[in-house]
Each structure stands twice: as structure tokens, then as C-alpha cells.
C-alpha atoms as a PDB file:
ATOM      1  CA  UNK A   1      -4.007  33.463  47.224  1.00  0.00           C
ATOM      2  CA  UNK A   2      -6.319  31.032  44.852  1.00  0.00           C
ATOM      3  CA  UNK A   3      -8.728  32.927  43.302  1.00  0.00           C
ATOM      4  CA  UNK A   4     -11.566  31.090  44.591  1.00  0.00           C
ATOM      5  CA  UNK A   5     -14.858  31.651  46.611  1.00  0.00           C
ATOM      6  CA  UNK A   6     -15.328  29.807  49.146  1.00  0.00           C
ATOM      7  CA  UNK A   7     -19.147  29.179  48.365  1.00  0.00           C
ATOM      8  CA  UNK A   8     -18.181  27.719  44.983  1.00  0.00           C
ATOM      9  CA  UNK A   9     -15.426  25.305  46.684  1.00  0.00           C
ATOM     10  CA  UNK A  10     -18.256  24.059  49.435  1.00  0.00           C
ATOM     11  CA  UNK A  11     -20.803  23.601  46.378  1.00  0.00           C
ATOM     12  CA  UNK A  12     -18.140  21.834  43.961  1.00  0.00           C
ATOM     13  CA  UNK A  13     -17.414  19.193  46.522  1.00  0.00           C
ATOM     14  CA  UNK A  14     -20.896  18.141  47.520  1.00  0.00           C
ATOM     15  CA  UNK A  15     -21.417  17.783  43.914  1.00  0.00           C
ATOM     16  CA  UNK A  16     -17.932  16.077  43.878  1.00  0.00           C
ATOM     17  CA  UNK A  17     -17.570  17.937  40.191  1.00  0.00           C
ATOM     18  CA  UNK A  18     -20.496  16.970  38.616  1.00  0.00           C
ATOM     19  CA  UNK A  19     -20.362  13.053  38.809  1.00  0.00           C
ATOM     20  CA  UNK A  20     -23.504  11.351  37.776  1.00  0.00           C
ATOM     21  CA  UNK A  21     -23.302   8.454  40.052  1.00  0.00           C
ATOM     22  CA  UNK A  22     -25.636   9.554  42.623  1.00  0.00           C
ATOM     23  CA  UNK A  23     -27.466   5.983  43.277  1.00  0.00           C
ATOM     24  CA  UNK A  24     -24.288   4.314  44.356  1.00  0.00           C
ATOM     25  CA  UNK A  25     -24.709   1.771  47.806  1.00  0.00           C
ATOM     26  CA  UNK A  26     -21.925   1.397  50.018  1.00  0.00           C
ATOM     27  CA  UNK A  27     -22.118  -1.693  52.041  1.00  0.00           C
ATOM     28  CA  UNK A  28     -25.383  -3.311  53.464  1.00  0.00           C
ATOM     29  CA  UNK A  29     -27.880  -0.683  53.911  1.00  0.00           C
ATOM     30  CA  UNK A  30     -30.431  -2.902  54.942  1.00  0.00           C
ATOM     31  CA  UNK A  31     -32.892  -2.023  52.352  1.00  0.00           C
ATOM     32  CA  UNK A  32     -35.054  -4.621  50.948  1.00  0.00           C
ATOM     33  CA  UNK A  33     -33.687  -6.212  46.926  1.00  0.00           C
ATOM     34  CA  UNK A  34     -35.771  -4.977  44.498  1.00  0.00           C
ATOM     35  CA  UNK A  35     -38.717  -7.177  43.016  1.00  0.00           C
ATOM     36  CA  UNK A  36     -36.875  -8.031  39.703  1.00  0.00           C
ATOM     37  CA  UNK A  37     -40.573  -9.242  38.621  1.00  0.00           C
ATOM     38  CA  UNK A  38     -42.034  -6.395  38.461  1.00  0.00           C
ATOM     39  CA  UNK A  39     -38.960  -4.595  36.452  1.00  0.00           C
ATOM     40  CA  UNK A  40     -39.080  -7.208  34.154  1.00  0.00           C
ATOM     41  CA  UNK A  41     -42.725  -6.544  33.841  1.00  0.00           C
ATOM     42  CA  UNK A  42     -42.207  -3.024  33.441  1.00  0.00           C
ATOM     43  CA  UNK A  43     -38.876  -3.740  31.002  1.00  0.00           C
ATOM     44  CA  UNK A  44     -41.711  -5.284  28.466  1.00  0.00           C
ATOM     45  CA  UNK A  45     -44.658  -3.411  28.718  1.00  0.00           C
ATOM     46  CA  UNK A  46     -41.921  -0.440  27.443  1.00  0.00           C
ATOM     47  CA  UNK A  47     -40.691  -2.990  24.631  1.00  0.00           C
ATOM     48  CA  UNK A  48     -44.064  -3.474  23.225  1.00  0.00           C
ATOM     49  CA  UNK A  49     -46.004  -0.545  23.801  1.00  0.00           C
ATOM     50  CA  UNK A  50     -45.953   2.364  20.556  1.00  0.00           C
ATOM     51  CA  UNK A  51     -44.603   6.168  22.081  1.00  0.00           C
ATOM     52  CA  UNK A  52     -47.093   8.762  21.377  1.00  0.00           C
ATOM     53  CA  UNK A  53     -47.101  10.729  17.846  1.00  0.00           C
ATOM     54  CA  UNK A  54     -46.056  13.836  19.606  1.00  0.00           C
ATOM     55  CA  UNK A  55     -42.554  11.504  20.509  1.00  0.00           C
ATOM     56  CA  UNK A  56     -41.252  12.805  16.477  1.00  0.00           C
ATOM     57  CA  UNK A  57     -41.897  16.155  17.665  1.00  0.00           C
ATOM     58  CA  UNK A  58     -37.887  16.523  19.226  1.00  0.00           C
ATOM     59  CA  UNK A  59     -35.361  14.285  18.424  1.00  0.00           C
ATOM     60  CA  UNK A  60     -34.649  13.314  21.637  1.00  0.00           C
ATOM     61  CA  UNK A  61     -38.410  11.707  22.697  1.00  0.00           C
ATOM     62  CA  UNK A  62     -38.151   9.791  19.460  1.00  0.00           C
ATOM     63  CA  UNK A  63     -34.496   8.670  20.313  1.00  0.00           C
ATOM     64  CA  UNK A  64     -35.340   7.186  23.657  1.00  0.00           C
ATOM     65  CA  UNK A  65     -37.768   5.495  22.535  1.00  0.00           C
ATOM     66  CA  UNK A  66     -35.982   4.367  19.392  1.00  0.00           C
ATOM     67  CA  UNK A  67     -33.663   2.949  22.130  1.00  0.00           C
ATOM     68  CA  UNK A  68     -35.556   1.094  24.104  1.00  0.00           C
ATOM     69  CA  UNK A  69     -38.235  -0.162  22.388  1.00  0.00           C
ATOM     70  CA  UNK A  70     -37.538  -3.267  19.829  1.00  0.00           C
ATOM     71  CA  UNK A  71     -40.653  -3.134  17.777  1.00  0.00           C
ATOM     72  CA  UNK A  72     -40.700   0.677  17.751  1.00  0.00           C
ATOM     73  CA  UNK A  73     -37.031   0.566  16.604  1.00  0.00           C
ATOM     74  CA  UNK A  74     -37.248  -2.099  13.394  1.00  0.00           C
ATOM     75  CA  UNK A  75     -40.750   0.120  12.445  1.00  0.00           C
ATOM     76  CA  UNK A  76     -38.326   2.786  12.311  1.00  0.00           C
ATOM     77  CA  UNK A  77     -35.648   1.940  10.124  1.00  0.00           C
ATOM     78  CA  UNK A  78     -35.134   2.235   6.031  1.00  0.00           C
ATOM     79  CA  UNK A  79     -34.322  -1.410   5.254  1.00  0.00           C
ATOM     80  CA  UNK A  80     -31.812  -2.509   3.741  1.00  0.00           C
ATOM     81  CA  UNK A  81     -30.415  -0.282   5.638  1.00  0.00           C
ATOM     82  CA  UNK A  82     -27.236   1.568   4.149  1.00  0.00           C
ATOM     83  CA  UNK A  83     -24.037   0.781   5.853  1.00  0.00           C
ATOM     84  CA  UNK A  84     -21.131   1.874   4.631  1.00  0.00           C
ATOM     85  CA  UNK A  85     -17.618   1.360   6.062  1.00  0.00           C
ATOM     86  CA  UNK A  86     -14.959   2.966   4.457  1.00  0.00           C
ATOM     87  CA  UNK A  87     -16.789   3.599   1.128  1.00  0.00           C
ATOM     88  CA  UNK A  88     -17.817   0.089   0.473  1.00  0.00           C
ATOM     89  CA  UNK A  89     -21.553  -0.386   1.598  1.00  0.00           C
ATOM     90  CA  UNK A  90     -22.853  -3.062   2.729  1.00  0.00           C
ATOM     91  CA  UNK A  91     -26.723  -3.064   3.198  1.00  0.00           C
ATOM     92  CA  UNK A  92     -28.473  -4.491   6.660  1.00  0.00           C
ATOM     93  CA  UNK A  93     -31.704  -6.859   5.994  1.00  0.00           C
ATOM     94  CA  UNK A  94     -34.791  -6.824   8.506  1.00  0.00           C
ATOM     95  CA  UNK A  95     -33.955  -9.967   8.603  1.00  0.00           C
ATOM     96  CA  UNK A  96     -30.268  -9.118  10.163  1.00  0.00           C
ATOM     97  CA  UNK A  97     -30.798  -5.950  12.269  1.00  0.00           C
ATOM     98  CA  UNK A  98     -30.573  -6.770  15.891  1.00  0.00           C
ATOM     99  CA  UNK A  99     -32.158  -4.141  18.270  1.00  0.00           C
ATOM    100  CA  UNK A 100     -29.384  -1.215  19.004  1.00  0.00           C
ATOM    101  CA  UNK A 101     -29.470   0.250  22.297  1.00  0.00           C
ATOM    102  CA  UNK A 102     -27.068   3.175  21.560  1.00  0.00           C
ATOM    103  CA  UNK A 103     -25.836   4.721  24.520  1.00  0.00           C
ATOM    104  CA  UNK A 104     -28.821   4.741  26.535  1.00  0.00           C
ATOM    105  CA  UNK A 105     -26.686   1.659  28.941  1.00  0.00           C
ATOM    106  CA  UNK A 106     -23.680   4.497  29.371  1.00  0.00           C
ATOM    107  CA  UNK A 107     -23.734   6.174  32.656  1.00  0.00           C
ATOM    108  CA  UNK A 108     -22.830   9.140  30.715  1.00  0.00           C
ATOM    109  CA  UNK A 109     -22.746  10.027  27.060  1.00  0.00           C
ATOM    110  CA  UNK A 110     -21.506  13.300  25.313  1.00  0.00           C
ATOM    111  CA  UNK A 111     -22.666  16.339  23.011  1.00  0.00           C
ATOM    112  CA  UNK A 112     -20.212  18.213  21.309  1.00  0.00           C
ATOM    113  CA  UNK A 113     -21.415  21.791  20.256  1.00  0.00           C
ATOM    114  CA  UNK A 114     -19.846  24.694  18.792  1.00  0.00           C
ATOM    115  CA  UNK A 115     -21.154  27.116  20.957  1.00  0.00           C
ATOM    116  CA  UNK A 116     -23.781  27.899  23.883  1.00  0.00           C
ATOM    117  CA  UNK A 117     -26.256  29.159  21.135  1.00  0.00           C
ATOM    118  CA  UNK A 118     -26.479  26.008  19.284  1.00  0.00           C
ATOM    119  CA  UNK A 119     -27.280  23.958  22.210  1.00  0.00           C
ATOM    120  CA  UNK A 120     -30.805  25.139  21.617  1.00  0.00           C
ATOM    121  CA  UNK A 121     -30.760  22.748  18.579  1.00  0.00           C
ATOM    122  CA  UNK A 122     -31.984  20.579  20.778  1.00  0.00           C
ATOM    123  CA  UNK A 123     -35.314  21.622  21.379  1.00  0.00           C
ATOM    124  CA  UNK A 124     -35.766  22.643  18.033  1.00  0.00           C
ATOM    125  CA  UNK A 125     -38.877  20.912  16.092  1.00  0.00           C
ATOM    126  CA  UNK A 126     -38.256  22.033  12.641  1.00  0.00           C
ATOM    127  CA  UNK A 127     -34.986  19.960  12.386  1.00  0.00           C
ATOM    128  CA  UNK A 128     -34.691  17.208  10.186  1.00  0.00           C
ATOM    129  CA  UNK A 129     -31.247  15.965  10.147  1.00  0.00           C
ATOM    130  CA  UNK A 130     -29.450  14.614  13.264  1.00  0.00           C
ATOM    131  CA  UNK A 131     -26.625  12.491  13.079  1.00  0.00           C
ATOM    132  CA  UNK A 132     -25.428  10.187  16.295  1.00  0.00           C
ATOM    133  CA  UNK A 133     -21.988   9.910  16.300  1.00  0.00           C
ATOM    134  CA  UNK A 134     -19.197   6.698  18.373  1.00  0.00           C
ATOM    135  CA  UNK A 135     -16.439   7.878  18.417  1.00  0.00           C
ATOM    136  CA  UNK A 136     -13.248   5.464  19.312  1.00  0.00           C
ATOM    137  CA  UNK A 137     -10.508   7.716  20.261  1.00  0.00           C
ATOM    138  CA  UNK A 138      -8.096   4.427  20.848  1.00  0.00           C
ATOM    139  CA  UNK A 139      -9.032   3.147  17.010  1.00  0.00           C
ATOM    140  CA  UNK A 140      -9.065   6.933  15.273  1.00  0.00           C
ATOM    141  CA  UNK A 141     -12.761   5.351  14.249  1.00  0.00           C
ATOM    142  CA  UNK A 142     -16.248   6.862  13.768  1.00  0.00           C
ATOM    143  CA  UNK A 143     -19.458   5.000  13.531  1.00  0.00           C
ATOM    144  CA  UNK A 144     -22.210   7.618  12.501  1.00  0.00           C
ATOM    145  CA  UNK A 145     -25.817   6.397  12.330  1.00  0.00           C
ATOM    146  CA  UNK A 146     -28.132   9.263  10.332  1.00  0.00           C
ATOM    147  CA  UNK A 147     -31.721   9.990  10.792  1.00  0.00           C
ATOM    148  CA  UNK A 148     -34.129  11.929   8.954  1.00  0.00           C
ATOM    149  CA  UNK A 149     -37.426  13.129   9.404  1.00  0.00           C
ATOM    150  CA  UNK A 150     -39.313  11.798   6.672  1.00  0.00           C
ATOM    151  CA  UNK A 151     -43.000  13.068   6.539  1.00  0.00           C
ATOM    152  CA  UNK A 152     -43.322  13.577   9.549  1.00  0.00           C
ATOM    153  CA  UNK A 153     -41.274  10.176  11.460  1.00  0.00           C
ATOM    154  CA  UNK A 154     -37.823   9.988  12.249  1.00  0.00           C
ATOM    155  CA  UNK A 155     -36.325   7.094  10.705  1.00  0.00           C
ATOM    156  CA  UNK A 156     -33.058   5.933  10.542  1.00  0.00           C
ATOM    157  CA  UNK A 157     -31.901   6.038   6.823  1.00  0.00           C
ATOM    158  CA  UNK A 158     -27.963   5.034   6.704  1.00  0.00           C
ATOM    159  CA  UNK A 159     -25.014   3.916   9.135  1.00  0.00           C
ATOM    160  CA  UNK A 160     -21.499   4.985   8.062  1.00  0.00           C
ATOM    161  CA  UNK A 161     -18.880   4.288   9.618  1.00  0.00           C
ATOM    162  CA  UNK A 162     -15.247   5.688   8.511  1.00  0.00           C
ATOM    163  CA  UNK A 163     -11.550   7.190   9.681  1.00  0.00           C
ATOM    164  CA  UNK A 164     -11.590   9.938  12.419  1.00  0.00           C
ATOM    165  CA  UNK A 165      -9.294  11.870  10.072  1.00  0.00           C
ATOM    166  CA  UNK A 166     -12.436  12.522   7.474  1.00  0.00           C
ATOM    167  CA  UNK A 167     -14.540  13.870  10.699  1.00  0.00           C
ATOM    168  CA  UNK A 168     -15.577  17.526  11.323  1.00  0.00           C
ATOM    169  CA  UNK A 169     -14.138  17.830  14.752  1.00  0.00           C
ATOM    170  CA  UNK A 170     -11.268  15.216  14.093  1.00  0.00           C
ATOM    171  CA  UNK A 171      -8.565  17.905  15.280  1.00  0.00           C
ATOM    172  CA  UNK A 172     -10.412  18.565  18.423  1.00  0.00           C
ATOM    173  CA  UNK A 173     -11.157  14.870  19.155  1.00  0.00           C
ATOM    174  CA  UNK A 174      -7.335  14.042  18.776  1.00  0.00           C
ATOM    175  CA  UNK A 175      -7.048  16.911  21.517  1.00  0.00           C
ATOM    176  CA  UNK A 176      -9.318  15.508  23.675  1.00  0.00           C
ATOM    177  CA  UNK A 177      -8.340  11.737  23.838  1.00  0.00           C
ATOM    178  CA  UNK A 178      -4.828  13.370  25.352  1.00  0.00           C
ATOM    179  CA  UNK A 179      -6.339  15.741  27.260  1.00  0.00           C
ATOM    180  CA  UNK A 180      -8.390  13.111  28.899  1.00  0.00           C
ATOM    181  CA  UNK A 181      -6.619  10.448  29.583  1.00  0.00           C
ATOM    182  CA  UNK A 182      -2.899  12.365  30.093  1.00  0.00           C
ATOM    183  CA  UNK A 183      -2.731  14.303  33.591  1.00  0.00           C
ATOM    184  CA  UNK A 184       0.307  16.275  32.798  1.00  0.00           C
ATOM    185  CA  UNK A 185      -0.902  17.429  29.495  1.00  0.00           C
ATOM    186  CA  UNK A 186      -4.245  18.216  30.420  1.00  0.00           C
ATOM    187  CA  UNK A 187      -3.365  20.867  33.325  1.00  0.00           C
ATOM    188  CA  UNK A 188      -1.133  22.196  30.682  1.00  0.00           C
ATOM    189  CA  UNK A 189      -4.315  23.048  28.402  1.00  0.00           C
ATOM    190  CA  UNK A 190      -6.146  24.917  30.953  1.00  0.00           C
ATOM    191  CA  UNK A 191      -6.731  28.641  31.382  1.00  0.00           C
ATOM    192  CA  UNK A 192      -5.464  29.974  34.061  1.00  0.00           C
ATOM    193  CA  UNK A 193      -7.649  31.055  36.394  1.00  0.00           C
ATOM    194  CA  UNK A 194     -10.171  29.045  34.309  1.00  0.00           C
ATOM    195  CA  UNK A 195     -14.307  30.143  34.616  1.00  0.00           C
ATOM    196  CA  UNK A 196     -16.959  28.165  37.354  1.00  0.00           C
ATOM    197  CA  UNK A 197     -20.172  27.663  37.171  1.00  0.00           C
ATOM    198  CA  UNK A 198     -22.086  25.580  39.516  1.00  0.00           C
ATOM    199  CA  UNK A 199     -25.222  26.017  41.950  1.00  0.00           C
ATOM    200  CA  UNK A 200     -26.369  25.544  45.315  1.00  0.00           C
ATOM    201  CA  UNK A 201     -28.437  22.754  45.851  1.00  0.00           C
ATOM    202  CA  UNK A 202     -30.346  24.753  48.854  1.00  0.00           C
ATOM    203  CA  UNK A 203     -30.880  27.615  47.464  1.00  0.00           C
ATOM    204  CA  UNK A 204     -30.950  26.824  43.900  1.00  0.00           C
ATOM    205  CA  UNK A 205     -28.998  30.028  42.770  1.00  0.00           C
ATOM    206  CA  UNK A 206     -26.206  29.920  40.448  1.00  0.00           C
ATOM    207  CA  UNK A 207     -22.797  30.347  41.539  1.00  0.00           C
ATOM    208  CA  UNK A 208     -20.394  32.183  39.679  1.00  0.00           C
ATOM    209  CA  UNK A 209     -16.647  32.214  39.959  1.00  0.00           C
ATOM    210  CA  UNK A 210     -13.139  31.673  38.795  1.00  0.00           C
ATOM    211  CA  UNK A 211     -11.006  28.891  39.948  1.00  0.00           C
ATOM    212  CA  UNK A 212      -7.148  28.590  39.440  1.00  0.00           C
ATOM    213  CA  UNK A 213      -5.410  25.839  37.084  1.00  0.00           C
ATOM    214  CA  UNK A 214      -3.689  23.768  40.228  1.00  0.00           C
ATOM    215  CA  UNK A 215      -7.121  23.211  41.623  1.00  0.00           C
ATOM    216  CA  UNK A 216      -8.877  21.543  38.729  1.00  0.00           C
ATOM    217  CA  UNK A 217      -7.821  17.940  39.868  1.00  0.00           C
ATOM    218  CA  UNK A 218      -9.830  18.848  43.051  1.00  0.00           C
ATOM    219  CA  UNK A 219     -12.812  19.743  40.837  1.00  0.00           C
ATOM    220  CA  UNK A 220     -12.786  18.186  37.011  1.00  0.00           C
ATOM    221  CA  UNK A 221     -15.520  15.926  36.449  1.00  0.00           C
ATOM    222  CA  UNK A 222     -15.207  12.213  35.346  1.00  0.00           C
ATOM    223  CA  UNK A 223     -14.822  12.327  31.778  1.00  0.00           C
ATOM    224  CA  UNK A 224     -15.645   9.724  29.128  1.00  0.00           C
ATOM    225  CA  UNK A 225     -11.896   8.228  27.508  1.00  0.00           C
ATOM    226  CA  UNK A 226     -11.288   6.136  24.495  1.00  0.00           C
ATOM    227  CA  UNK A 227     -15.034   5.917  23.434  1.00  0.00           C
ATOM    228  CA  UNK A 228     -17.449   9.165  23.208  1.00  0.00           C
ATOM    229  CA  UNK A 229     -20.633  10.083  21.479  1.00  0.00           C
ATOM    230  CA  UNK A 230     -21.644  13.323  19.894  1.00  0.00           C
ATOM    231  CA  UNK A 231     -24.776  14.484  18.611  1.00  0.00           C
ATOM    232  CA  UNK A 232     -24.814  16.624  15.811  1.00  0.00           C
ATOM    233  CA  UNK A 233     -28.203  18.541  15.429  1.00  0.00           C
ATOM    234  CA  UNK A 234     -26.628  20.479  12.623  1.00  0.00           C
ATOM    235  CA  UNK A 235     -23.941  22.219  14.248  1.00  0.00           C
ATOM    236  CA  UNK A 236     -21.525  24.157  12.326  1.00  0.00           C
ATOM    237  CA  UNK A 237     -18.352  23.272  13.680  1.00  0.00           C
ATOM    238  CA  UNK A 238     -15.421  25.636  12.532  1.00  0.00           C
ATOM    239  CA  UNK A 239     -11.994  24.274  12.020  1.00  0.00           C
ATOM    240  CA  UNK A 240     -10.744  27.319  14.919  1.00  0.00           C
ATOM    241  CA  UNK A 241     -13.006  28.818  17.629  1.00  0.00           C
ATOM    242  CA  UNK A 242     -14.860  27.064  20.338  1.00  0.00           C
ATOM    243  CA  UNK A 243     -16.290  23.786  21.012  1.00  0.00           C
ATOM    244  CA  UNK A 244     -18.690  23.345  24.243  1.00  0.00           C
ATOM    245  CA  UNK A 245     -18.744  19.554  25.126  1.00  0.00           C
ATOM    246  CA  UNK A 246     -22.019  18.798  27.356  1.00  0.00           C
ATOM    247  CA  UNK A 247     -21.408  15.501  29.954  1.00  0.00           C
ATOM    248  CA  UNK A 248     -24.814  14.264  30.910  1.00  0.00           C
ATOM    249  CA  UNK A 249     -26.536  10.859  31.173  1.00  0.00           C
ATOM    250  CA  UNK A 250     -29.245   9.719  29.792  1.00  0.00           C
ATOM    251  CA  UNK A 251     -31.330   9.578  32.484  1.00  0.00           C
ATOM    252  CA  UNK A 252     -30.823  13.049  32.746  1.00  0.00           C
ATOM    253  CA  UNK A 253     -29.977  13.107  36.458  1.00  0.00           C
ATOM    254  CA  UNK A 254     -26.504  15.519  35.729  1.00  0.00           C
ATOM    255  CA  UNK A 255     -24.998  17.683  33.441  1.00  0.00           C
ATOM    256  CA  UNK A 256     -22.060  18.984  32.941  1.00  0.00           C
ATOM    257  CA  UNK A 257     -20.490  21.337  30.265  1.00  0.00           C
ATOM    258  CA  UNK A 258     -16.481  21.875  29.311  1.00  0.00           C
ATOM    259  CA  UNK A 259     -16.031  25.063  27.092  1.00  0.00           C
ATOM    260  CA  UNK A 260     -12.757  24.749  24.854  1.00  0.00           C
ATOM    261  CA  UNK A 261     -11.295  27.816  22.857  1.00  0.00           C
ATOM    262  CA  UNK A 262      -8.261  27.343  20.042  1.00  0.00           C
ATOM    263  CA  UNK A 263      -5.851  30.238  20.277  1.00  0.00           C
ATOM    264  CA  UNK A 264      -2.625  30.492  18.275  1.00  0.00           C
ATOM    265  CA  UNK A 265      -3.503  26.627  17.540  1.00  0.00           C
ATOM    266  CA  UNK A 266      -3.646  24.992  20.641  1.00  0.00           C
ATOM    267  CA  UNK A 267      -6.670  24.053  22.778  1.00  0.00           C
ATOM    268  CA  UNK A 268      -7.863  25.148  25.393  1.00  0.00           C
ATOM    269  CA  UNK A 269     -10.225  24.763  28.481  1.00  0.00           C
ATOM    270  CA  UNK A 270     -11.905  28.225  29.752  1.00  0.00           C
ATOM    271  CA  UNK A 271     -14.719  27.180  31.787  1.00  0.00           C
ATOM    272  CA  UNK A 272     -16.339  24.361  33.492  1.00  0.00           C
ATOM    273  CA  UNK A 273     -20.569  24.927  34.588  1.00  0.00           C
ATOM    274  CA  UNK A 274     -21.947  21.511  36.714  1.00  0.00           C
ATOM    275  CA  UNK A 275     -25.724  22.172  36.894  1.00  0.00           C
END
């Protein structure tokens, strides 16, 4: 028998494994279009109006806004801007930027971390280093864009963009482009029984479990292939151990976190948590 509860299988497929598509219409509900006016409207009054000081308290208030908001984003860059590809840089003008959304038009970006402890990075105010990471799995690429908190402001200071091979985590990323885009070899990189985690939506308690390897096509989650992010709050990422990778959008409407372990020099997948 599948070790399994049944609970957990119920709860996994109403949240059909943590996909963040929840707004999706099939066919003709009926429902009124929306008044593009008035999202336009709103669309520039969030262009052209200045976030609050307290948004450079966590990196993540300043980064939405540093995403969405033109004027807010060229007052917040070190021109010329450093960018560097391959060693050679090559400086940006004011006069050249154009406005960079980032991944805030992804349905889902990712967060590599190296463990449940330093996902509290996050909301951690004394941190003045974060780096924002593409990286192109198809291309062996990375694109890293670094900000600093400089008295006070973020500010984006340099944009470097190199070969995976001289990244942190490039052994894990080569992992992961086969693990997520190959079938065969990714149910041959999974625990077995491999750790649950979800929750039900009723009750809002946390449901704990263990699910066999077979049934993780029934459950995975869709995961970003070819091109992911990572944000890297100052993680220490060792070249063996763990590495949690956190799916979630940017609207912050799901979440969902893949926990990896390298034994004897493969890696691994030991628990899936959809919250």
C-alpha cells in the first residue's frame, strides 16, 4: 500500500500541487470585460507616484516598486551603470537605460536558498547586499543585477552578466534543468517515500505526510524550465548539502517549496510543502 493519507491526497488535488493559476476563465462566464480605462488609470498613477521611505526598509517593498514604477526605477540606479559581460564592461547611460520590469510579468519566479533558516533573510532589515539573479538553463548563462543599500536607499549599483559554470549553485542548476524538463530522470532523483506538506483550505491546519515516488506526477507542481530567477539575500550556498527552492509569484497568491539534499553526489528531492 502507498504510504499516503488520504486527507493529504484530497488537499493536494484541490490545490492541483500548488499551481498559481487560480484566475484562469474557462469559456464565457458571462461576466462583464473589465474597464481597461480605469486600469490604465490606475497603471499610471503607480508609474508616477514615489513609494513611501519605509519601502527601503525590506528588499522586497523597494523591489516592487523598483519594478513597476519608471521614475522611481531611473532615481534608483548608479549611472553609468556597470555592466559587465564576461569581464569586459560596458557602462549603461541615463540616457540608454530603458525601464526593467524583472520578473514581476512571470506568473511565477524562483528563490533558491540553502536552507529553511535562511529564508528569513528575507525579512531581514539590516541587509545590504541582494543580488537578483536570470538564470538561462538552455544558454548555461547568468545575468545578475546587484543592489546595495547605500545610506539608507537601495540602488542598483552593477549588472553582470557571465557563464553558469563561474556561479555558486552552477552544479545544482545543471541538476535542475534535467530534472525539470526530463520525466524519466526526474522520478529517478526522488526520495522514496518523499516528505508532504500542504494545508487544508477549510480548516487552515497543516497537513503532514509522506507520499511515495510513483505518485509525484499526480502531485509535482508546475515548475519554471530553461529560464529561472534566484534571489540571493546572502545565502551561503555550500558546494554539498541542501538547497530549498521556493516557487511563488509575485503577486504572492502561492507558494511552493522543493527541498533538495546531495548524498554520495547526486541530488536529490526529499520534500515538497504547497502553502
Amino acid at each position: 500500500m502507498r504510504p499516503v493519507y488520504s486527507s493529504i491526497m484530497a488537499s493536494a488535488l484541490l490545490l492541483s500541487a500548488c499551481d498559481g493559476d487560480r484566475t484562469r476563465i474557462a469559456g464565457n462566464t458571462g461576466t462583464a470585460a473589465p474597464d481597461t480605462t480605469v486600469v490604465d488609470t490606475v497603471a499610471q498613477a503607480v508609474d508616477t507616484v514615489m513609494p513611501p521611505a519605509a519601502a527601503d526598509g525590506l528588499f522586497d517593498d523597494f523591489v516592487y516598486s523598483f519594478m513597476h514604477n519608471k521614475h522611481f526605477q531611473l532615481q534608483r540606479i548608479k549611472f553609468p551603470l556597470h555592466n559587465t559581460i564576461d569581464g569586459h564592461d560596458t557602462p549603461i547611460d541615463k540616457t540608454r537605460w530603458r525601464h526593467d520590469p524583472l520578473y514581476v510579468h512571470k506568473d511565477t519566479y524562483t528563490i533558491l536558498f540553502d536552507n529553511e533558516r535562511s529564508m528569513r533573510n528575507e525579512k531581514d532589515t539590516s541587509i545590504h547586499h541582494v543580488t537578483v539573479e536570470w538564470i538561462y538553463l538552455d544558454k548555461g548563462r547568468v545575468k545578475q543585477y546587484h543592489f546595495s543599500k547605500e545610506h539608507g536607499k537601495w540602488m542598483l549599483t552593477a549588472i553582470d552578466s557571465h557563464a553558469l559554470a563561474q556561479n555558486a549553485n552552477s552544479d545544482f542548476f545543471k541538476f535542475y534543468h534535467r530534472f525539470s524538463t526530463e520525466p524519466s530522470y526526474q522520478l529517478a532523483h526522488i526520495d522514496n517515500p518523499f516528505k508532504f506538506k500542504t494545508y487544508d483550505s477549510d480548516t487552515f491546519q497543516e497537513i503532514d505526510g509522506v507520499l511515495d515516488a510513483a505518485q509525484w506526477p499526480d502531485f509535482r507542481p508546475a515548475m519554471p524550465a530553461h529560464v529561472i530567477t534566484n534571489i540571493d539575500y546572502g545565502q551561503r550556498y555550500a558546494p554539498d548539502g541542501r538547497r530549498v527552492l521556493v516557487i511563488t509569484s509575485p503577486s504572492a497568491g502561492m507558494s511552493c517549496t522543493l527541498s533538495f539534499q546531495k548524498r554520495r553526489g547526486t541530488w536529490k528531492l526529499t520534500g515538497m510543502k504547497s502553502i
